[in-house]
N, C-alpha and C. Protein backbone atom coordinates (compact mmCIF):
# COMPACT_ATOMS: atom_id res chain seq x y z
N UNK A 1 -9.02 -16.16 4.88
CA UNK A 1 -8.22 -16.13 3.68
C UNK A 1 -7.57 -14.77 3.56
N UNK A 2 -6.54 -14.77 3.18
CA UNK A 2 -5.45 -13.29 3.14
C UNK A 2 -6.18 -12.26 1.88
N UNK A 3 -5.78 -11.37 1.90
CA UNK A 3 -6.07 -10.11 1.36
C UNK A 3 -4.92 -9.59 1.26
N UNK A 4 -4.91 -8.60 0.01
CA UNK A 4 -3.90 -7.71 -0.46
C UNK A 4 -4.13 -6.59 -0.87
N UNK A 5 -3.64 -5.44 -0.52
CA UNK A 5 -3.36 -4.27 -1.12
C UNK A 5 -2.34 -3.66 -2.02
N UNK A 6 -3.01 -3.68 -2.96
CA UNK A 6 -1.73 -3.19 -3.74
C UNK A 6 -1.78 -1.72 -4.22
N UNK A 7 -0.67 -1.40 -4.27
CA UNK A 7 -0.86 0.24 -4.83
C UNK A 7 0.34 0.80 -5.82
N UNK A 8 0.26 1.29 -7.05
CA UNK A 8 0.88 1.51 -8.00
C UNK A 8 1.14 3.28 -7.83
N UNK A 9 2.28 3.49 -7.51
CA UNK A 9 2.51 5.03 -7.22
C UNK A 9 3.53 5.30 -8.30
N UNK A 10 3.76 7.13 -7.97
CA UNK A 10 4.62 8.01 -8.65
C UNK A 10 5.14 8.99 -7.42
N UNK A 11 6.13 8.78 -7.12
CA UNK A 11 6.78 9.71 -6.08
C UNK A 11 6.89 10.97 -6.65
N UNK A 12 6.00 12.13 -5.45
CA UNK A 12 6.27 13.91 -5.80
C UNK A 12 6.83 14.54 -5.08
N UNK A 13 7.16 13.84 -3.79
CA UNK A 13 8.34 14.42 -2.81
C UNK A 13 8.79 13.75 -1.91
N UNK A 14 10.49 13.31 -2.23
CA UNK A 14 10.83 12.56 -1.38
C UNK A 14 10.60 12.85 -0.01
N UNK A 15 10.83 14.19 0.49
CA UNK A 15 10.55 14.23 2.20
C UNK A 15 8.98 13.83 2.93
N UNK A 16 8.09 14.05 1.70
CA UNK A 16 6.83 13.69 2.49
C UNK A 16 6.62 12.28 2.63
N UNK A 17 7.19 11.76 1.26
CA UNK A 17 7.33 10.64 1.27
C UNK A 17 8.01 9.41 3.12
N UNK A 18 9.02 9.90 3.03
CA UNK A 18 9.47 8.96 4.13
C UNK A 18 8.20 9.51 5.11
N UNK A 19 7.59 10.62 5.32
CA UNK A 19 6.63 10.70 6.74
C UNK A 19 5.17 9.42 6.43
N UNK A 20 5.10 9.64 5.24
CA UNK A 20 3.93 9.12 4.83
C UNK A 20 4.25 7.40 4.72
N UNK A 21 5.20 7.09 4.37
CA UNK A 21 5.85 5.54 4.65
C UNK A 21 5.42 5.08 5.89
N UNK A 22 6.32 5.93 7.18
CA UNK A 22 6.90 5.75 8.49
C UNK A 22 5.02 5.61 9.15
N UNK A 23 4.49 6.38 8.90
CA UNK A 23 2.76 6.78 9.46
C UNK A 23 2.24 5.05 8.67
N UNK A 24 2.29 5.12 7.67
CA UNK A 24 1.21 4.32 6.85
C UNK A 24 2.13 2.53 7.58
N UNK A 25 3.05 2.36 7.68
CA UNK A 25 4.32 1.33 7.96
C UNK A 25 3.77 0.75 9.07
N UNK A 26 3.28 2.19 10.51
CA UNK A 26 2.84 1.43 11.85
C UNK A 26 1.43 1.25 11.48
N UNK A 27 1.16 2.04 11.03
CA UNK A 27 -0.23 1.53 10.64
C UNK A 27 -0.54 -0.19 9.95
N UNK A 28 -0.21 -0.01 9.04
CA UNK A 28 0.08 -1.34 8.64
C UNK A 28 0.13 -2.63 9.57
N UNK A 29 1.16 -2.37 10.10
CA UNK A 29 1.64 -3.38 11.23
C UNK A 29 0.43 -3.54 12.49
N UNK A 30 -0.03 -2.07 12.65
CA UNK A 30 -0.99 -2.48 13.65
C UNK A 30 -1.80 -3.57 13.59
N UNK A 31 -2.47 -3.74 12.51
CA UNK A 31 -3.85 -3.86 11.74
C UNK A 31 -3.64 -5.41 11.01
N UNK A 32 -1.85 -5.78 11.84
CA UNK A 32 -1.63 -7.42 11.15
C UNK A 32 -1.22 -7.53 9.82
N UNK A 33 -0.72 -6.33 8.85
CA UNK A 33 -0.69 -6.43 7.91
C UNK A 33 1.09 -6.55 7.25
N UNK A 34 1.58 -7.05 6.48
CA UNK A 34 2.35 -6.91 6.25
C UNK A 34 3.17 -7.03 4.52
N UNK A 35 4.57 -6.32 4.82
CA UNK A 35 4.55 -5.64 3.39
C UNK A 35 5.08 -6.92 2.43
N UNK A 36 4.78 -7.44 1.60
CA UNK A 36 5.11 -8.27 0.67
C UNK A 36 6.39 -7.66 -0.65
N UNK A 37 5.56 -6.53 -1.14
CA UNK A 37 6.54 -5.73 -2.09
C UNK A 37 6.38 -4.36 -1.81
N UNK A 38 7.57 -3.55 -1.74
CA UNK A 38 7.80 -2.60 -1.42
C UNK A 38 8.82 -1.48 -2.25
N UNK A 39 8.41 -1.22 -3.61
CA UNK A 39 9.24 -0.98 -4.48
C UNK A 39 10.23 -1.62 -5.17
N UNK A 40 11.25 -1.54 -5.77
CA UNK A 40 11.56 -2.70 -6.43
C UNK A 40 11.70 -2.23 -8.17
N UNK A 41 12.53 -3.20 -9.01
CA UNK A 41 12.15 -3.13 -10.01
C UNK A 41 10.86 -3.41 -10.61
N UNK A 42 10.70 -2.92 -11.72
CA UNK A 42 9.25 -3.44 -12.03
C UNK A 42 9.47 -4.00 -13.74
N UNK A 43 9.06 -4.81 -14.27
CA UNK A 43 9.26 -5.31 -15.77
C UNK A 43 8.33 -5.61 -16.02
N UNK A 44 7.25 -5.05 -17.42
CA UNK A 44 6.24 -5.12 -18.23
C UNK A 44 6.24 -6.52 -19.18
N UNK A 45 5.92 -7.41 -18.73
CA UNK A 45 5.84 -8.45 -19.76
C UNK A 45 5.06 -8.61 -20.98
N UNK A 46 3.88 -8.47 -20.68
CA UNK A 46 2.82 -8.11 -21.55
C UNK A 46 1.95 -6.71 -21.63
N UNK A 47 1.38 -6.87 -22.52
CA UNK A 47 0.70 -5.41 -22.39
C UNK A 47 1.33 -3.89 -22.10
N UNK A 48 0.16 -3.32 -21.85
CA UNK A 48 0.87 -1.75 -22.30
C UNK A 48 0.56 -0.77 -21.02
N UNK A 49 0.66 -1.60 -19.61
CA UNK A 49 0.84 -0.96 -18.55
C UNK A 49 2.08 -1.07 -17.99
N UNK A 50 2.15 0.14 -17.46
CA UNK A 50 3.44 0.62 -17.21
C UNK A 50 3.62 1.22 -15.52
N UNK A 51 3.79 0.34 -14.87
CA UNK A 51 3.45 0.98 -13.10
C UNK A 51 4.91 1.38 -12.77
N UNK A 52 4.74 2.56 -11.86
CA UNK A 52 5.77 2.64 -11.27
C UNK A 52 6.25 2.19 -10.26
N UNK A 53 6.68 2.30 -8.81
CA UNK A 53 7.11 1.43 -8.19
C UNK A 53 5.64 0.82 -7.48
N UNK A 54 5.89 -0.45 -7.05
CA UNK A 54 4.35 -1.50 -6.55
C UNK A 54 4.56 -1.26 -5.14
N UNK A 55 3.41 -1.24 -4.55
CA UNK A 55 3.62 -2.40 -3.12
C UNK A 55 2.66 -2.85 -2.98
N UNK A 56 2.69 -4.31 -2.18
CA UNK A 56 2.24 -4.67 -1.98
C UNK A 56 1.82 -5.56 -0.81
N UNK A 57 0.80 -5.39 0.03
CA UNK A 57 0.77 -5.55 1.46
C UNK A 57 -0.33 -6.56 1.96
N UNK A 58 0.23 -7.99 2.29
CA UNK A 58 -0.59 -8.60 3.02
C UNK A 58 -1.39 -8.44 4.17
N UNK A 59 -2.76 -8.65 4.29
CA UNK A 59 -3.50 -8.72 5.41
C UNK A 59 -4.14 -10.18 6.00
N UNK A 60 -4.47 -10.55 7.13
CA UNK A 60 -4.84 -11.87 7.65
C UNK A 60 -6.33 -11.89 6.70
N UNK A 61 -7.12 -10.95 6.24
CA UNK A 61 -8.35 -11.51 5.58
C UNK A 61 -8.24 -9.80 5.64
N UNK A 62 -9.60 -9.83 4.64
CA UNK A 62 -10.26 -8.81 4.03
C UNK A 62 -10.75 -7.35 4.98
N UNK A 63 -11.35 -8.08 5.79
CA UNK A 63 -12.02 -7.15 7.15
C UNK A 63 -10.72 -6.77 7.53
N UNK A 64 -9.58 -7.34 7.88
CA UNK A 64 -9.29 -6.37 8.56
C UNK A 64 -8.29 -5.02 7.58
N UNK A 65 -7.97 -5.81 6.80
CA UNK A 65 -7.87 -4.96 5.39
C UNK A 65 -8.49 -3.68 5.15
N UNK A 66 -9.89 -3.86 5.29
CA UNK A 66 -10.77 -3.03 5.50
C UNK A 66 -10.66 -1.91 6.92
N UNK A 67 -10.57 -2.39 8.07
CA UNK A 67 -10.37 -1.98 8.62
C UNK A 67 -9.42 -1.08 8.97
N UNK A 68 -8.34 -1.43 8.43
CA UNK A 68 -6.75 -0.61 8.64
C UNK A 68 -7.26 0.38 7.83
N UNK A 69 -7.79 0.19 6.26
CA UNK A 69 -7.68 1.90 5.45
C UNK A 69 -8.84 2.47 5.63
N UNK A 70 -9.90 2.48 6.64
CA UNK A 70 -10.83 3.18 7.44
C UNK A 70 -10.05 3.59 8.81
N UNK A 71 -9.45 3.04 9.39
CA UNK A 71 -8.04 3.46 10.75
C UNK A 71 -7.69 4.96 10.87
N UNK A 72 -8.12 5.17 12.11
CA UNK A 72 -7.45 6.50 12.26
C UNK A 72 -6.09 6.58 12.59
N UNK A 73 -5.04 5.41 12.46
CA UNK A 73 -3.58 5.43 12.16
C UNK A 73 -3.34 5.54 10.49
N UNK A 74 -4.46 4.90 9.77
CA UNK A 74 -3.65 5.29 8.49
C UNK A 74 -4.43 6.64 8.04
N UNK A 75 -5.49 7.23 8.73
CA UNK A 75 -6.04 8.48 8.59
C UNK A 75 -4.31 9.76 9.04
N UNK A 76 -3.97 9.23 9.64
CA UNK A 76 -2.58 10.33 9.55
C UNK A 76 -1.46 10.24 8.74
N UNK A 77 -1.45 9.31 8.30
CA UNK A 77 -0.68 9.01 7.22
C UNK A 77 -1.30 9.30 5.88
N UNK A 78 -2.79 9.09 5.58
CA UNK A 78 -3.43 10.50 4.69
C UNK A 78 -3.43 11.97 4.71
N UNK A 79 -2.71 12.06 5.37
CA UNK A 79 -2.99 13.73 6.10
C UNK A 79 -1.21 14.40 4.77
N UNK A 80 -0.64 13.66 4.54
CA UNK A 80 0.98 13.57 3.99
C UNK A 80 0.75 13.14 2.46
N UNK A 81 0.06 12.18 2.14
CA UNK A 81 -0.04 11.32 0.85
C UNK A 81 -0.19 12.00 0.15
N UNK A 82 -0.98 12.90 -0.06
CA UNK A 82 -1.34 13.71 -1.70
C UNK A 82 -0.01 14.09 -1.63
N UNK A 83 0.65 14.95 -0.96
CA UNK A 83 2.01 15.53 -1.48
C UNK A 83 3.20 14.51 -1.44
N UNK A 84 2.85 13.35 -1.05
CA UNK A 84 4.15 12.86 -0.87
C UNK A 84 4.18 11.68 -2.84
N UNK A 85 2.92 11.35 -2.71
CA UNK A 85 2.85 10.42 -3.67
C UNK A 85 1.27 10.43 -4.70
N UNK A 86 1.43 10.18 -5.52
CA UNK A 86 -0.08 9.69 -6.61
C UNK A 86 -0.13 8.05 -6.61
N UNK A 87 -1.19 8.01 -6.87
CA UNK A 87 -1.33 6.51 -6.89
C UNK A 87 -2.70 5.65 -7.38
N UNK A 88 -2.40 4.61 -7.56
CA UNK A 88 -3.95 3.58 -7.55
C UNK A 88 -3.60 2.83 -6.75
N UNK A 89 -4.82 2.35 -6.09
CA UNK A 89 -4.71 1.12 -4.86
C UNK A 89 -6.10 0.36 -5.26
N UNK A 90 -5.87 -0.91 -5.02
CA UNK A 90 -6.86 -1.70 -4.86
C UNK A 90 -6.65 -2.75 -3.70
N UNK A 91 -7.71 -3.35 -3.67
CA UNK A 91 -7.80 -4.20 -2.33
C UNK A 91 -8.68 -5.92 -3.43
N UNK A 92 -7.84 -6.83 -2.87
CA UNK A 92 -8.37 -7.95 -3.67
C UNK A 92 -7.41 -9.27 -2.50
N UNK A 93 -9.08 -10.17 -2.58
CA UNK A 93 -9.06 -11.32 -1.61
C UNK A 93 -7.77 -12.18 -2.60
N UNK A 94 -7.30 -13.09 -1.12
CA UNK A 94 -6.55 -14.08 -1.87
C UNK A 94 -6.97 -15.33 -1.90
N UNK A 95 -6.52 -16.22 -1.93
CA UNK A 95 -6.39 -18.23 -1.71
C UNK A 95 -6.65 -18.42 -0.43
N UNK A 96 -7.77 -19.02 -0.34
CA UNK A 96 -7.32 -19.82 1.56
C UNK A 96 -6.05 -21.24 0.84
N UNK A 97 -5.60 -20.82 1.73
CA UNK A 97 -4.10 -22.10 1.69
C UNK A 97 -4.69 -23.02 1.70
């Protein structure tokens, strides 16, 4: 059953930013994962959260989900993140089809 990562950021520098994309992007891909939402508008329907841009990234199941943000490909793409961006991330199972 698929898995998702989602992560609610605030961009603090565009240049680290694209390194930290480009690193975290192959990473991603290695690991089978792929990007669903990737910034974008965002509109508050209810309630009184307010995210800035989303993404959000499919994985084939959980493990390997797991696996990619333990990865020493997305370990270099942590090495950029604090300066490039803030954020919350969570990780949450989906539907078997």
């Amino acid at each position: 059953m698929p898995a998702y990562v989602i992560s609610d950021v605030t961009v603090r520098d565009e240049k680290a930013l694209q390194t930290y994309r480009s690193r975290a992007a192959a990473s991603i891909a290695r690991h089978g994962g792929r990007y669903l939402v990737r910034g974008g508008q965002v509109q508050t329907l209810e309630g009184d959260w307010h995210p800035g841009p989303l993404i959000v990234v499919e994985f084939p199941d959980i493990e390997r989900a797991r696996r990619w943000y333990a990865s020493a490909e997305y370990a270099a793409a942590l090495e950029v993140r604090d300066a490039a961006l803030s954020r919350h991330l969570i990780l949450v199972e989906g539907m078997a089809p």
